[in-house]
PDB file of N, CA and C in Angstrom:
ATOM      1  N   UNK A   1       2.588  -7.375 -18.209  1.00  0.00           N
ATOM      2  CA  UNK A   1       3.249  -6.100 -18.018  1.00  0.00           C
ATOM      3  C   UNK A   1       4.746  -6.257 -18.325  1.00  0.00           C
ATOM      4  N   UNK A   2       4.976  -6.016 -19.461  1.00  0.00           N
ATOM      5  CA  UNK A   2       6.551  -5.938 -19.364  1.00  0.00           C
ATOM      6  C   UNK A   2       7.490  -4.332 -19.074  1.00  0.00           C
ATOM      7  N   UNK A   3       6.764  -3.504 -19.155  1.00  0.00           N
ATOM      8  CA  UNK A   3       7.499  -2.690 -18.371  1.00  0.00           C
ATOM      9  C   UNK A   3       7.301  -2.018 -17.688  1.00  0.00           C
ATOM     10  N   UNK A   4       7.918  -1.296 -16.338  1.00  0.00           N
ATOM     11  CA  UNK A   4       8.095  -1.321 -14.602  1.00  0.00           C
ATOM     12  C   UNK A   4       7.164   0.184 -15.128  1.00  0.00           C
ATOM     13  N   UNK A   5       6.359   0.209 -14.014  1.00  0.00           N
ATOM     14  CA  UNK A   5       5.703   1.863 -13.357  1.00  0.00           C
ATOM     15  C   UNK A   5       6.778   2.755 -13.756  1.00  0.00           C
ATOM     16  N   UNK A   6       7.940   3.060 -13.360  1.00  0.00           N
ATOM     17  CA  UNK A   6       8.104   4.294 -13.342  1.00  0.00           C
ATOM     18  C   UNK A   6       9.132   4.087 -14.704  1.00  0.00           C
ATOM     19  N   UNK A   7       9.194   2.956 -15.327  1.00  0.00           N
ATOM     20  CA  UNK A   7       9.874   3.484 -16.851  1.00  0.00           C
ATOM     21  C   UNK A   7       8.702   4.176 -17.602  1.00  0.00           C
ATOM     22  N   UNK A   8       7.343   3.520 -17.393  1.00  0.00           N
ATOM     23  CA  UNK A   8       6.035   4.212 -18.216  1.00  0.00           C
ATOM     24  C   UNK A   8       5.928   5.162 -17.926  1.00  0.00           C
ATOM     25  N   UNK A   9       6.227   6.146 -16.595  1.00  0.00           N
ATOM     26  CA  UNK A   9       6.010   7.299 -16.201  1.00  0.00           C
ATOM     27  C   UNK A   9       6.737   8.403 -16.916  1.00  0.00           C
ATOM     28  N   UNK A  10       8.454   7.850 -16.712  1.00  0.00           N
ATOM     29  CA  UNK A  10       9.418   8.525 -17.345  1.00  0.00           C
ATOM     30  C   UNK A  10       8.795   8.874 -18.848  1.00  0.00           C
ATOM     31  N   UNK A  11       8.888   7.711 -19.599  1.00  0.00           N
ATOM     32  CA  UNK A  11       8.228   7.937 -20.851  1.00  0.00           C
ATOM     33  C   UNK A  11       7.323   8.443 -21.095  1.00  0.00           C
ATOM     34  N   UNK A  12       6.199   8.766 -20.377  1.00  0.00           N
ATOM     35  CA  UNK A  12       4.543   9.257 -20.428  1.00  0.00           C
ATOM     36  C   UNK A  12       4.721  11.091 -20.180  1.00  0.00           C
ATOM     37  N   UNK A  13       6.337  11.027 -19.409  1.00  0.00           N
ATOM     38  CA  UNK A  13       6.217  12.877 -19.122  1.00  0.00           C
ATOM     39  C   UNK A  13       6.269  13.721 -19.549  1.00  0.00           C
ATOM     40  N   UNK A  14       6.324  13.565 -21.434  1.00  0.00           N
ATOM     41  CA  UNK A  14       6.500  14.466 -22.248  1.00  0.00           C
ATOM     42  C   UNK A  14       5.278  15.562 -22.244  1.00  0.00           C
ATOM     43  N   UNK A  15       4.092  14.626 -22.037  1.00  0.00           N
ATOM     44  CA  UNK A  15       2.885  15.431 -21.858  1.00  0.00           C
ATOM     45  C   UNK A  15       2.729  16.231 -21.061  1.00  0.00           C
ATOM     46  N   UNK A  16       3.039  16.012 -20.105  1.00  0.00           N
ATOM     47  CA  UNK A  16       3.215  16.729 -19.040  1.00  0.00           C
ATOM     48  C   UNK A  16       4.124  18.691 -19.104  1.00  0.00           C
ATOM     49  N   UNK A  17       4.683  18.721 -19.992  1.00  0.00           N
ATOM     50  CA  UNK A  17       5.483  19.428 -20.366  1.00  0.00           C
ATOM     51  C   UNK A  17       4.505  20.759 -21.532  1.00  0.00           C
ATOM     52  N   UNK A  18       3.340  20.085 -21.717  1.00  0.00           N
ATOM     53  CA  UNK A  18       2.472  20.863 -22.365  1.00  0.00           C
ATOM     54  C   UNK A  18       1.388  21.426 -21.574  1.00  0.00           C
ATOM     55  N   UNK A  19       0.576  22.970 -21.904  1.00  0.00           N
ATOM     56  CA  UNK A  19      -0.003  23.742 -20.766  1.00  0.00           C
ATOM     57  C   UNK A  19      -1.271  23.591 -21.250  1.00  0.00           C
ATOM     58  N   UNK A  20      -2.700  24.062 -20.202  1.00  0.00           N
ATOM     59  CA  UNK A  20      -3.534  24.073 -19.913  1.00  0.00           C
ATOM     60  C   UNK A  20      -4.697  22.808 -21.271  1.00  0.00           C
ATOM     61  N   UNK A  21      -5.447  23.533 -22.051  1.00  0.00           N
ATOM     62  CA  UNK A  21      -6.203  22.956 -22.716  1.00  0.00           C
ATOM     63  C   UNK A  21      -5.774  21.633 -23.827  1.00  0.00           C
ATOM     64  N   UNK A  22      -4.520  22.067 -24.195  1.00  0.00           N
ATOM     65  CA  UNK A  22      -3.980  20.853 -25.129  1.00  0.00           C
ATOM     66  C   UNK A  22      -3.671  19.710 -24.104  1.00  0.00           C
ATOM     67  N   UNK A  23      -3.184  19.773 -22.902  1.00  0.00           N
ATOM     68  CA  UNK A  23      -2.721  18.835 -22.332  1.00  0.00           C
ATOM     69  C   UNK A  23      -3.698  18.357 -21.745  1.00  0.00           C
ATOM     70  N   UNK A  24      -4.848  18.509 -21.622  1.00  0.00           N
ATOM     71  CA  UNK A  24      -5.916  18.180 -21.305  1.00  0.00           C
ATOM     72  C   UNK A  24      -6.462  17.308 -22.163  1.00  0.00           C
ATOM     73  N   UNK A  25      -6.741  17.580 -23.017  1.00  0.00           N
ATOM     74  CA  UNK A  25      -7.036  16.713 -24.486  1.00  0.00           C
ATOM     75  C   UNK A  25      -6.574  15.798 -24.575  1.00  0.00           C
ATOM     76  N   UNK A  26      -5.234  16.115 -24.311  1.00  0.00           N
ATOM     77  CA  UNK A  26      -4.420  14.512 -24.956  1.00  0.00           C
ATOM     78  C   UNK A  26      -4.200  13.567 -23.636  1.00  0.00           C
ATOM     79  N   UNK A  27      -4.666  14.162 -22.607  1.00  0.00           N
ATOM     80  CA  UNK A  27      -4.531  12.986 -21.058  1.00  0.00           C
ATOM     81  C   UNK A  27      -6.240  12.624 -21.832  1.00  0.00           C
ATOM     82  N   UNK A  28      -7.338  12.882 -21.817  1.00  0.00           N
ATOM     83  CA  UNK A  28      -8.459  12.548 -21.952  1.00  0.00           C
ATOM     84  C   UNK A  28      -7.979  11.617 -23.621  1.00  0.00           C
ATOM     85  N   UNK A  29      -7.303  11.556 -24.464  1.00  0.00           N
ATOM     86  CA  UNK A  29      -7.410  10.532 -25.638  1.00  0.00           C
ATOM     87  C   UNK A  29      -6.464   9.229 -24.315  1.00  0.00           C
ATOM     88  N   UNK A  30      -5.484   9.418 -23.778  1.00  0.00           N
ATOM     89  CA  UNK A  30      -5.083   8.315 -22.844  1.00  0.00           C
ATOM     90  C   UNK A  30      -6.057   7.634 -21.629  1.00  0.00           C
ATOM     91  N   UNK A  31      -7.102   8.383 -21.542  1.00  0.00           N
ATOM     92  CA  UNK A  31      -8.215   7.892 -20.837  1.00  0.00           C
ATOM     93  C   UNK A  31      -9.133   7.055 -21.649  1.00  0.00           C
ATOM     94  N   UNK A  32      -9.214   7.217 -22.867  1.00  0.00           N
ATOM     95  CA  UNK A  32     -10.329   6.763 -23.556  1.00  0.00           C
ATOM     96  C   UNK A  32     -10.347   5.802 -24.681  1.00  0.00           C
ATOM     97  N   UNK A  33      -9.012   5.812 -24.921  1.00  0.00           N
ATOM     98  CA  UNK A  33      -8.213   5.260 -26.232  1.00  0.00           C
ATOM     99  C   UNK A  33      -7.355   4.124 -25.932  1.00  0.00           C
ATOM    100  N   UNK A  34      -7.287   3.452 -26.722  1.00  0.00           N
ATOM    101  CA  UNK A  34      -6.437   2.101 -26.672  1.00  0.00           C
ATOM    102  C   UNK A  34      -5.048   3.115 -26.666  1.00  0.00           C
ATOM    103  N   UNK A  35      -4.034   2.381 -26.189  1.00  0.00           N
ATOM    104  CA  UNK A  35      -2.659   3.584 -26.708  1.00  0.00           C
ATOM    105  C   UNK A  35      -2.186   3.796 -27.800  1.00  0.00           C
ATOM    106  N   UNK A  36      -2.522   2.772 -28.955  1.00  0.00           N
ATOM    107  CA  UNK A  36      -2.378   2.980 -30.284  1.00  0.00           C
ATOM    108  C   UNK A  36      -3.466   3.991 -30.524  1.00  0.00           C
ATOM    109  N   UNK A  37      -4.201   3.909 -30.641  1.00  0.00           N
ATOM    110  CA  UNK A  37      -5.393   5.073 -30.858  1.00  0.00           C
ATOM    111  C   UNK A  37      -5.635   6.660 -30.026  1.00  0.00           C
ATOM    112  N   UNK A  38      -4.780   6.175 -28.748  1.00  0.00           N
ATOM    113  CA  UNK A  38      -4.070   7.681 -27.965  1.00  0.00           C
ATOM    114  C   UNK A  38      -3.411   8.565 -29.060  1.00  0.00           C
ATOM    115  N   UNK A  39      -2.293   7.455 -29.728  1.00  0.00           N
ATOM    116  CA  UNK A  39      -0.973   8.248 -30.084  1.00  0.00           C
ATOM    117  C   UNK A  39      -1.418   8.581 -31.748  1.00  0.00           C
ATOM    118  N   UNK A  40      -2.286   7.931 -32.074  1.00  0.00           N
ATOM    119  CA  UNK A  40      -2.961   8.590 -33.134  1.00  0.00           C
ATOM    120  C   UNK A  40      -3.300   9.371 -33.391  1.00  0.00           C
ATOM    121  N   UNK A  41      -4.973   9.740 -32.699  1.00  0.00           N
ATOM    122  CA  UNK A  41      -5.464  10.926 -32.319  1.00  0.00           C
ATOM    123  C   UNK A  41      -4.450  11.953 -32.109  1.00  0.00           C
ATOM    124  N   UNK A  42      -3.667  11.824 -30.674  1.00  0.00           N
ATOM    125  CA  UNK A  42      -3.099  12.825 -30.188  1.00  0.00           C
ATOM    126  C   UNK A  42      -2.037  13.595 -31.543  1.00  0.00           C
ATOM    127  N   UNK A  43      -0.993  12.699 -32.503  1.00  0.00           N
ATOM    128  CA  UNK A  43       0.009  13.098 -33.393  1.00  0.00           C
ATOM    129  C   UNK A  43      -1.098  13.786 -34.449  1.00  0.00           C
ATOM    130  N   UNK A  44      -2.260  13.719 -34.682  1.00  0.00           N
ATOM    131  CA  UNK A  44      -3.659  14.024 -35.270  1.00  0.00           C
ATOM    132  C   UNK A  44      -3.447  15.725 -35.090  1.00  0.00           C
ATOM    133  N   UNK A  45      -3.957  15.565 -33.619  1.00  0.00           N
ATOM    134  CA  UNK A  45      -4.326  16.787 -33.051  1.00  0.00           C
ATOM    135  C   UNK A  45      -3.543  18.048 -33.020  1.00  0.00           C
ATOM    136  N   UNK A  46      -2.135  17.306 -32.754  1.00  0.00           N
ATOM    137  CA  UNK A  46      -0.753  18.405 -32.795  1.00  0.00           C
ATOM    138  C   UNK A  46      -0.668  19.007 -33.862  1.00  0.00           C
ATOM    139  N   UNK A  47      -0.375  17.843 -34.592  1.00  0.00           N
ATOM    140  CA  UNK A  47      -0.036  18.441 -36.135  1.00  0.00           C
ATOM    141  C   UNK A  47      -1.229  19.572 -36.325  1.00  0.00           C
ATOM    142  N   UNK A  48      -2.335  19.019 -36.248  1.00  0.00           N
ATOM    143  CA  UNK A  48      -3.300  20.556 -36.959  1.00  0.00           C
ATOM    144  C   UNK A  48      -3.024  21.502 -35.753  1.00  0.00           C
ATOM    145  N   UNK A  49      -2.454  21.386 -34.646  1.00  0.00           N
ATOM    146  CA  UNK A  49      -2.220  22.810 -33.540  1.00  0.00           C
ATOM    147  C   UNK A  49      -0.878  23.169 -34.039  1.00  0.00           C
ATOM    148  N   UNK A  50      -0.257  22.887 -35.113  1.00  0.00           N
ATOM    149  CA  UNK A  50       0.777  23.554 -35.776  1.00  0.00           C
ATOM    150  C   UNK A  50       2.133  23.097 -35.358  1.00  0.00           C
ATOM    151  N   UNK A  51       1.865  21.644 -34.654  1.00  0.00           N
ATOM    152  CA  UNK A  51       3.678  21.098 -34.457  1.00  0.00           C
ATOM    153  C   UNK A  51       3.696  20.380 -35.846  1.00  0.00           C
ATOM    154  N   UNK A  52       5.521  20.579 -35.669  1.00  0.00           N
ATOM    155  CA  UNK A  52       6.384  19.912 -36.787  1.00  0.00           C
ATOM    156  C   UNK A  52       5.908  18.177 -36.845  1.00  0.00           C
ATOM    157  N   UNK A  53       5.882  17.585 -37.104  1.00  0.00           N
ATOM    158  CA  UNK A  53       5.909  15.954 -37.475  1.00  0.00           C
ATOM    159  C   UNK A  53       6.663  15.257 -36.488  1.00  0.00           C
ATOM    160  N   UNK A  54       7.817  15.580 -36.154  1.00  0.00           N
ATOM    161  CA  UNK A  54       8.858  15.110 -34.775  1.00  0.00           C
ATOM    162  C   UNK A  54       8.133  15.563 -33.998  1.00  0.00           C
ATOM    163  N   UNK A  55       8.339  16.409 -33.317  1.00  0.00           N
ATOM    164  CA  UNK A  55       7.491  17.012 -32.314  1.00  0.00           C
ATOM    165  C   UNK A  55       6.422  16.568 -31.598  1.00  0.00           C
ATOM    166  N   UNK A  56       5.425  16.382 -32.701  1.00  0.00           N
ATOM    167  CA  UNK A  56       3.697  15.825 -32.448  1.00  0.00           C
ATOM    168  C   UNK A  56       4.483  14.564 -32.548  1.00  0.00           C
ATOM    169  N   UNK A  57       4.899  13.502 -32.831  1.00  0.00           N
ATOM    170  CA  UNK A  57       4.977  11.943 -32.883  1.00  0.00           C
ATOM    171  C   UNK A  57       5.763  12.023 -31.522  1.00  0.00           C
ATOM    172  N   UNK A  58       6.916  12.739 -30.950  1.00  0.00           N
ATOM    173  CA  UNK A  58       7.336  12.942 -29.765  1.00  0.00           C
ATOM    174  C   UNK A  58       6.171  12.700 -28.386  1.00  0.00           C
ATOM    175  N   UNK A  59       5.693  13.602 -28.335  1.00  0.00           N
ATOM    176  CA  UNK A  59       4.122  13.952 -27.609  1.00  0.00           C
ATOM    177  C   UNK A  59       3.422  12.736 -27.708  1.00  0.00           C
ATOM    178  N   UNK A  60       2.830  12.297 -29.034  1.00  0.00           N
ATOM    179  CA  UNK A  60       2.230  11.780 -29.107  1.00  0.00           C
ATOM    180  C   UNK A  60       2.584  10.118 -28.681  1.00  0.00           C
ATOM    181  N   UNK A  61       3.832   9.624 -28.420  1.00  0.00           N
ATOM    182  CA  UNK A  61       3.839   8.732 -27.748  1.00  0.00           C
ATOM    183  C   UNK A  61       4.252   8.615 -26.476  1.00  0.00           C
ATOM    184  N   UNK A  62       4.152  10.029 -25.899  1.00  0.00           N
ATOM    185  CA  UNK A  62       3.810  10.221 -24.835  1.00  0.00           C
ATOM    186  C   UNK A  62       2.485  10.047 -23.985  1.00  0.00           C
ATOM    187  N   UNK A  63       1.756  10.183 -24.883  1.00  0.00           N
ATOM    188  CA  UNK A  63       0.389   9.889 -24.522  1.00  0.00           C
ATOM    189  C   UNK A  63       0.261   8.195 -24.961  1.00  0.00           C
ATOM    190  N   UNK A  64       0.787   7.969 -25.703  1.00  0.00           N
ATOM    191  CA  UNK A  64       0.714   6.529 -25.791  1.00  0.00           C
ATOM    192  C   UNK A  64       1.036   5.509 -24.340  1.00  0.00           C
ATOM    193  N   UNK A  65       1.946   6.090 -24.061  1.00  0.00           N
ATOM    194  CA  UNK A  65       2.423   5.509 -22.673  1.00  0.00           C
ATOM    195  C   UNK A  65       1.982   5.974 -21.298  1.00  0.00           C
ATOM    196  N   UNK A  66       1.273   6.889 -21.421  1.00  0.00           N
ATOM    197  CA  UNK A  66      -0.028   7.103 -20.266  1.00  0.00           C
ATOM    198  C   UNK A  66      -1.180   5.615 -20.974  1.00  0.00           C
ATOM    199  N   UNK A  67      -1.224   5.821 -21.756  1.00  0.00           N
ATOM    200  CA  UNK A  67      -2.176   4.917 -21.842  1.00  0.00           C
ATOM    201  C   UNK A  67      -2.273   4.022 -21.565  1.00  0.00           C
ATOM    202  N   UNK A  68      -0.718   3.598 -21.666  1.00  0.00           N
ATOM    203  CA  UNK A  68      -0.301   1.835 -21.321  1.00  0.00           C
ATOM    204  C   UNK A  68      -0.270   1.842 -20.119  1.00  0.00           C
ATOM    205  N   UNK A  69      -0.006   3.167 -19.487  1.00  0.00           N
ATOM    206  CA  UNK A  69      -0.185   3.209 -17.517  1.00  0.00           C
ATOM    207  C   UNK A  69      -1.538   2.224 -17.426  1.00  0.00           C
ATOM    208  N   UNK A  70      -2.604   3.149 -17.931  1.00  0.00           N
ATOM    209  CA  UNK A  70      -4.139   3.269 -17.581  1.00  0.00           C
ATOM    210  C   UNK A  70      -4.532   1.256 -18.096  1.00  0.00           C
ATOM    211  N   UNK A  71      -3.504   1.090 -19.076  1.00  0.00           N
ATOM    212  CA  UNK A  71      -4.091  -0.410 -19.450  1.00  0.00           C
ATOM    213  C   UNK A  71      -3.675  -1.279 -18.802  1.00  0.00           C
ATOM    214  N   UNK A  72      -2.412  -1.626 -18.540  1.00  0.00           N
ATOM    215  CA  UNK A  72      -1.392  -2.034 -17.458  1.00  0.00           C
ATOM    216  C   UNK A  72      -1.529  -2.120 -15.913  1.00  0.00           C
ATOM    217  N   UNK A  73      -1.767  -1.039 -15.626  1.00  0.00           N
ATOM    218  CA  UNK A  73      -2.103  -0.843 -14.458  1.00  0.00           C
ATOM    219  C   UNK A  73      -3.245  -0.557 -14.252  1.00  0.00           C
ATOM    220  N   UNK A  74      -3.273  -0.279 -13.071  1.00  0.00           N
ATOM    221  CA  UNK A  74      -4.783   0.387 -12.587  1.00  0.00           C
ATOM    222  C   UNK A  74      -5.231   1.908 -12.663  1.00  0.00           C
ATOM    223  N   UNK A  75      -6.496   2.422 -12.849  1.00  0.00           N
ATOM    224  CA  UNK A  75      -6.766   3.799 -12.617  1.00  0.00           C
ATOM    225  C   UNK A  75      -6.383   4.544 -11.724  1.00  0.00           C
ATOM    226  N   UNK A  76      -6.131   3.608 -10.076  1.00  0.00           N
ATOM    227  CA  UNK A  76      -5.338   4.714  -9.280  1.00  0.00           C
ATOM    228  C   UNK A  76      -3.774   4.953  -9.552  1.00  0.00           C
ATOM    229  N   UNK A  77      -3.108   4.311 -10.229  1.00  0.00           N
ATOM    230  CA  UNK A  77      -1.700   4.381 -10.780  1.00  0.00           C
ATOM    231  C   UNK A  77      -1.563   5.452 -11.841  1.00  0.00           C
ATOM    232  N   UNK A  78      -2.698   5.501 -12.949  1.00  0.00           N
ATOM    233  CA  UNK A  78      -3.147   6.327 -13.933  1.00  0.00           C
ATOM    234  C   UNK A  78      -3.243   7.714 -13.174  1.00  0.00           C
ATOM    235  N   UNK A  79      -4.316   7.816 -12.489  1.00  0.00           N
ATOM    236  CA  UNK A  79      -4.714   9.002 -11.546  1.00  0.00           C
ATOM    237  C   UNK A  79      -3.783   9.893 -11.016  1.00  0.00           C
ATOM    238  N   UNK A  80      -2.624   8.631 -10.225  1.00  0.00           N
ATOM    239  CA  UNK A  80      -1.602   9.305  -9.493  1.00  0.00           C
ATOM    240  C   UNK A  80      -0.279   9.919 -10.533  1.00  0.00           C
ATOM    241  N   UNK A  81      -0.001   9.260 -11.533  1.00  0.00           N
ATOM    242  CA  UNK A  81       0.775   9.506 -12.593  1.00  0.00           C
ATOM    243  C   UNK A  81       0.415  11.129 -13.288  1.00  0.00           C
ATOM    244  N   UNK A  82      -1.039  11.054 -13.465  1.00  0.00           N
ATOM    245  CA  UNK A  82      -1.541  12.180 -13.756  1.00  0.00           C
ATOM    246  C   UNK A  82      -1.265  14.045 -12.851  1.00  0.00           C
ATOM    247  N   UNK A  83      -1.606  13.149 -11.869  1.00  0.00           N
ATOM    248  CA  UNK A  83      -1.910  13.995 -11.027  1.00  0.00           C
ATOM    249  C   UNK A  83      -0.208  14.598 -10.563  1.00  0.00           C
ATOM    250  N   UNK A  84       0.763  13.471 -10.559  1.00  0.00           N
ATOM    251  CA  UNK A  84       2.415  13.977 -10.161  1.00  0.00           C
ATOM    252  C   UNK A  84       2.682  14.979 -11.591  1.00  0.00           C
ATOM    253  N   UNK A  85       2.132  14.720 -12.348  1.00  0.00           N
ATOM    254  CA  UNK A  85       2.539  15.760 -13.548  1.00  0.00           C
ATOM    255  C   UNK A  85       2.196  16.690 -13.798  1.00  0.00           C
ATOM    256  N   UNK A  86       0.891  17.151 -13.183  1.00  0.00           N
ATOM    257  CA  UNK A  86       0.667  18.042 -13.870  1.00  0.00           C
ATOM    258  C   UNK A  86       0.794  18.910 -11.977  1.00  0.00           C
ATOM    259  N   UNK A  87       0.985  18.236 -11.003  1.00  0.00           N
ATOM    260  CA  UNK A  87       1.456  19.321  -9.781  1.00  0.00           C
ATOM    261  C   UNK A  87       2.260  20.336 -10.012  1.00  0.00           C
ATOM    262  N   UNK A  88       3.448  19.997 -10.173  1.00  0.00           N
ATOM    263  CA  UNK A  88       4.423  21.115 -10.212  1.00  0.00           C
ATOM    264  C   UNK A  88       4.185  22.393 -11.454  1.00  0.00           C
ATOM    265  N   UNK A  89       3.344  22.132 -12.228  1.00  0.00           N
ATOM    266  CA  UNK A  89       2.938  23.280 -13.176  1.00  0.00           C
ATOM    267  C   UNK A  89       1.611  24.156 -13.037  1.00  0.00           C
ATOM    268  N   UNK A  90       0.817  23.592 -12.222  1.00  0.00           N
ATOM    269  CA  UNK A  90      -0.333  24.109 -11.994  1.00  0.00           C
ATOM    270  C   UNK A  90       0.044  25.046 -10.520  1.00  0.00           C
TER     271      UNK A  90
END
C-alpha cells in the first residue's frame, strides 16, 4: 500500500460528484475491475455519454482510485468510502 486511506478517498471523490444511474455504473466497473480496467471502461463509457476527453479521463480515474480502495484495502473500507459519498447527495 503506498498510499494512505484518505489520500485514495480524496482522489476517488470525483465520482461521487456524478448522479443517479451513471454513478452507479462506474462504482460497479470499481467493484469488478482491476483499476486499470475501472478507468478504462469507465473513460469508455463517458465519452459515449457525451463528456469531453478531459472530463471522462478526470472521472475516470476517479474510479480508478475507488478501485485501488477495493484492492488495497478491504471491502468494508470500499463499502464505507462508497457509502460517505454518495450520503450527502442522496
Amino acid at each position: 500500500m503506498n498510499r494512505s486511506l484518505d489520500e485514495l478517498r480524496v482522489r476517488a471523490s470525483g465520482v461521487f460528484q456524478l448522479g443517479g444511474e451513471l454513478r452507479k455504473k462506474l462504482i460497479a466497473f470499481a467493484v469488478n475491475q482491476s483499476p486499470t480496467g475501472a478507468y478504462q471502461l469507465a473513460q469508455a463509457m463517458l465519452i459515449n455519454h457525451g463528456f469531453v476527453a478531459k472530463e471522462a479521463e478526470a472521472y475516470a480515474k476517479s474510479v480508478r482510485w475507488l478501485a485501488v480502495i477495493r484492492r488495497d484495502y478491504d471491502q468494508t473500507e470500499f463499502d464505507s468510502t462508497v457509502m460517505v459519498g454518495i450520503a450527502p447527495t442522496e
